[in-house]
N, C-alpha and C. Protein backbone atom coordinates (compact mmCIF):
# COMPACT_ATOMS: atom_id res chain seq x y z
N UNK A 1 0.82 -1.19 0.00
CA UNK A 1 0.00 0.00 0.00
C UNK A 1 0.88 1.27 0.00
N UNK A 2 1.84 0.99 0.65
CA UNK A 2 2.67 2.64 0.67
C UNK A 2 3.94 2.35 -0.21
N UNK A 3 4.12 1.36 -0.94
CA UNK A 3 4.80 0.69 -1.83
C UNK A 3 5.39 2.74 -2.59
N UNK A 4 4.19 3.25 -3.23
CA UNK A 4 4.83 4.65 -3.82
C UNK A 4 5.88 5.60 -2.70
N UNK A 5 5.47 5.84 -1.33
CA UNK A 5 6.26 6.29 -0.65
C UNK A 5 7.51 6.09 -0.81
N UNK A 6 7.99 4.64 -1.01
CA UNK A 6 9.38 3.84 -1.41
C UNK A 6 10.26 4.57 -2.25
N UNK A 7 8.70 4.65 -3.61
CA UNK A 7 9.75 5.74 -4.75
C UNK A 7 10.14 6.59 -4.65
N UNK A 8 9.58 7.30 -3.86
CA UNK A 8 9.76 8.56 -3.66
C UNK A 8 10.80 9.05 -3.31
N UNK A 9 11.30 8.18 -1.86
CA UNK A 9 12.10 8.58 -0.59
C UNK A 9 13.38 7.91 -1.63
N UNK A 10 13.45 7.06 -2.55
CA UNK A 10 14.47 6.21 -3.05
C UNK A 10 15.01 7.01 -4.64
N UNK A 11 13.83 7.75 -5.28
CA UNK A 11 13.56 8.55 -6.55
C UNK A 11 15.16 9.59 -6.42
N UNK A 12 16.00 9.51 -7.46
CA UNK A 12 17.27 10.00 -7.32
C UNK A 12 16.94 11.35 -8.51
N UNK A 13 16.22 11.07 -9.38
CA UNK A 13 15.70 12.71 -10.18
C UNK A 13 15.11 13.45 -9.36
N UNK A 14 14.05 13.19 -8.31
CA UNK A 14 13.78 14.27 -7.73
C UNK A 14 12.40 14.10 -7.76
N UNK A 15 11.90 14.96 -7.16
CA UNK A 15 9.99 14.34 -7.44
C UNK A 15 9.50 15.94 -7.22
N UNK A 16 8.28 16.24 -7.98
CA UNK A 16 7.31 17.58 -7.63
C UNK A 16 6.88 17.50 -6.65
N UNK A 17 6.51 18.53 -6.19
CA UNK A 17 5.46 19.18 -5.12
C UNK A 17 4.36 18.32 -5.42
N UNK A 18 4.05 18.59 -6.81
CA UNK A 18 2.53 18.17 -7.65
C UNK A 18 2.69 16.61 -6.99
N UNK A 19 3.61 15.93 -7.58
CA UNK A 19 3.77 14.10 -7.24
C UNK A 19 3.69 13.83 -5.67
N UNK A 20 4.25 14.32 -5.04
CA UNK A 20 4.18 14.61 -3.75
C UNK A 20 2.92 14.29 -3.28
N UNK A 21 1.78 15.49 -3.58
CA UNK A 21 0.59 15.40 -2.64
C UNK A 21 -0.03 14.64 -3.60
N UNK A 22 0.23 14.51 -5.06
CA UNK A 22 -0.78 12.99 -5.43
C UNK A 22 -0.44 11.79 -4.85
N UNK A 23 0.63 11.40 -4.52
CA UNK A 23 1.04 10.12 -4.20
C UNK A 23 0.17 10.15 -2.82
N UNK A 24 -0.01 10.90 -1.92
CA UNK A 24 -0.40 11.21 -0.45
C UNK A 24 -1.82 10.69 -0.64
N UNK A 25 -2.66 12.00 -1.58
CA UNK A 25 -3.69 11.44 -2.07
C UNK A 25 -4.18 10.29 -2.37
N UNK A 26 -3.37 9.74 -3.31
CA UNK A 26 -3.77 8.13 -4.02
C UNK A 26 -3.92 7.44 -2.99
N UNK A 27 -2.46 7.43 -1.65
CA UNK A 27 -2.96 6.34 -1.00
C UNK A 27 -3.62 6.37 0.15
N UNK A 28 -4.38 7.86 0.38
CA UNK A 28 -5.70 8.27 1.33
C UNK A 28 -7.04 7.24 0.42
N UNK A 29 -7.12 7.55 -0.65
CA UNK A 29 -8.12 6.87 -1.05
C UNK A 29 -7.87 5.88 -1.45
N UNK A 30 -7.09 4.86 -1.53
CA UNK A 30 -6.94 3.79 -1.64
C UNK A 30 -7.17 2.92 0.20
N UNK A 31 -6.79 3.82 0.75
CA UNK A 31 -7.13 3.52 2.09
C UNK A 31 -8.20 3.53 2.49
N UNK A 32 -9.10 4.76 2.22
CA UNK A 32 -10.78 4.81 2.97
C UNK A 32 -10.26 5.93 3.69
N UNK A 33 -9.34 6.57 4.19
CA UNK A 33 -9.49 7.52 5.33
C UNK A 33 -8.32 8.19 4.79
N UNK A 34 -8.30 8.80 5.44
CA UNK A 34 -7.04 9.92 5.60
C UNK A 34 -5.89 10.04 6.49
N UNK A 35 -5.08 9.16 6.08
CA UNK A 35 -3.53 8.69 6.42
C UNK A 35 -2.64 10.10 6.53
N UNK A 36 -3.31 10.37 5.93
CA UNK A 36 -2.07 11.63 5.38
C UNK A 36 -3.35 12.71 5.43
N UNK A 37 -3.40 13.74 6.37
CA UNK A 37 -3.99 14.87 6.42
C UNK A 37 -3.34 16.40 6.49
N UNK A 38 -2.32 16.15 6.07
CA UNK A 38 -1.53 17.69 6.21
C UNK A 38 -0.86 17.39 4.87
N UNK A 39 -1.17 18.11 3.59
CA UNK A 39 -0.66 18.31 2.59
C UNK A 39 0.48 18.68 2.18
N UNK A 40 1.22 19.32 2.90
CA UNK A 40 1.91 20.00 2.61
C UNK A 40 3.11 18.90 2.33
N UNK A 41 4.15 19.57 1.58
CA UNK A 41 5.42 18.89 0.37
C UNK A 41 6.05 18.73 1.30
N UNK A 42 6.87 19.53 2.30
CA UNK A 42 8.08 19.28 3.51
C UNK A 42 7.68 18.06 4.51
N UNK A 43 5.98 18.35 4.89
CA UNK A 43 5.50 17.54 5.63
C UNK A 43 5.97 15.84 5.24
N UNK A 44 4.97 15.94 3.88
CA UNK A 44 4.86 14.85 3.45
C UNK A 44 5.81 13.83 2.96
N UNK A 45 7.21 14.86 2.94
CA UNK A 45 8.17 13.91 2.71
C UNK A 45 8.73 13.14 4.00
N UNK A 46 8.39 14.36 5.00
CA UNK A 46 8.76 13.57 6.60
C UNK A 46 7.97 12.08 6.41
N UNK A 47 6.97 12.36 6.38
CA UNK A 47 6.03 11.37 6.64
C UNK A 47 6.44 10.27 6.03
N UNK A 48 6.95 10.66 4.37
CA UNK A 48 7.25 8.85 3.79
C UNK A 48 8.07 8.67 4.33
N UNK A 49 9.69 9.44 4.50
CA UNK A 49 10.74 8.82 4.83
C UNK A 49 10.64 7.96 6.66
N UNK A 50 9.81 8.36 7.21
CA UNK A 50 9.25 7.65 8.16
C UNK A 50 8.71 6.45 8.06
N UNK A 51 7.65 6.58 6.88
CA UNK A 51 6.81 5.10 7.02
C UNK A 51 8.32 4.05 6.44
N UNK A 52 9.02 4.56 5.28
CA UNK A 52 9.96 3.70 4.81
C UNK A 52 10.88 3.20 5.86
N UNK A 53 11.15 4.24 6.80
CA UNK A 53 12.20 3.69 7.87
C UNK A 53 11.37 2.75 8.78
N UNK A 54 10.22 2.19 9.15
CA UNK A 54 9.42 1.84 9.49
C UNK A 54 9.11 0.48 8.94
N UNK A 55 8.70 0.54 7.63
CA UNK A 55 8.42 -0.67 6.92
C UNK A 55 10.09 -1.15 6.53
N UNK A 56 11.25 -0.88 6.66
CA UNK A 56 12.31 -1.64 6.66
C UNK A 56 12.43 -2.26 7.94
N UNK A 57 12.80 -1.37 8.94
CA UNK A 57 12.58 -2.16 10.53
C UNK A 57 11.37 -3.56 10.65
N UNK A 58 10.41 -3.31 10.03
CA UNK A 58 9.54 -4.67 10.38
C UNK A 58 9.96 -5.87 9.34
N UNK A 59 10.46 -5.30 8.17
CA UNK A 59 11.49 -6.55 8.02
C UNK A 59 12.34 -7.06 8.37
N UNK A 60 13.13 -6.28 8.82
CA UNK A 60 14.04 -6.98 9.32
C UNK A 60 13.79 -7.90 10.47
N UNK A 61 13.04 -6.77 11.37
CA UNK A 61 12.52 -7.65 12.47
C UNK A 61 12.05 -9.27 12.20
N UNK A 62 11.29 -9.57 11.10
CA UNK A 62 10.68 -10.73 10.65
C UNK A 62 11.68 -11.29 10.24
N UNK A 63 12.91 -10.87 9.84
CA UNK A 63 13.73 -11.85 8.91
C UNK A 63 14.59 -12.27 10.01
N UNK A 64 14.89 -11.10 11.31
CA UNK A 64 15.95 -11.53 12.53
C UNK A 64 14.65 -13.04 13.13
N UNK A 65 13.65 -12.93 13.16
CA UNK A 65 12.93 -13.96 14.09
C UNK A 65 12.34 -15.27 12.69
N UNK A 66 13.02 -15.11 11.35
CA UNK A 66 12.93 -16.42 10.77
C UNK A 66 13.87 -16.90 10.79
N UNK A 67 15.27 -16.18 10.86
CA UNK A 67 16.29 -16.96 11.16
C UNK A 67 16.41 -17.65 12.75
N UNK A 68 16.21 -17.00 13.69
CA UNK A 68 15.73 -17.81 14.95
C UNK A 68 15.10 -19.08 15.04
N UNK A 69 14.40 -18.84 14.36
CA UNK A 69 13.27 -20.31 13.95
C UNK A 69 13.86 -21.53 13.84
């Protein structure tokens, strides 16, 4: 679901303002609610580079406790 955030935070050309709050958008409504309620471009990049640092940690986490296994 936040799979675009990825590009973003990883995107080495650079990304718009415009791409920015669509990507935010897309995945408010792909969600049902509003994940993302503060529009703004500075914000919103906090926000992915968060969820990304986030959704790497829970892999790993899963991959440190399959190797445990």
């Amino acid at each position: 679901m936040l799979d675009p955030t990825t590009k973003i935070v990883w995107n080495l050309r650079g990304v718009s303002e415009e791409e920015i709050i669509a990507t935010a958008k897309e995945i408010n409504e792909q969600l049902g609610y509003e994940l993302f309620e503060d529009l703004d471009p500075e914000t919103l990049i906090s926000y992915f580079q968060e969820y990304h640092v986030n959704d790497i940690n829970i892999l790993l986490n899963n991959q440190s406790s399959v190797m445990i296994d």
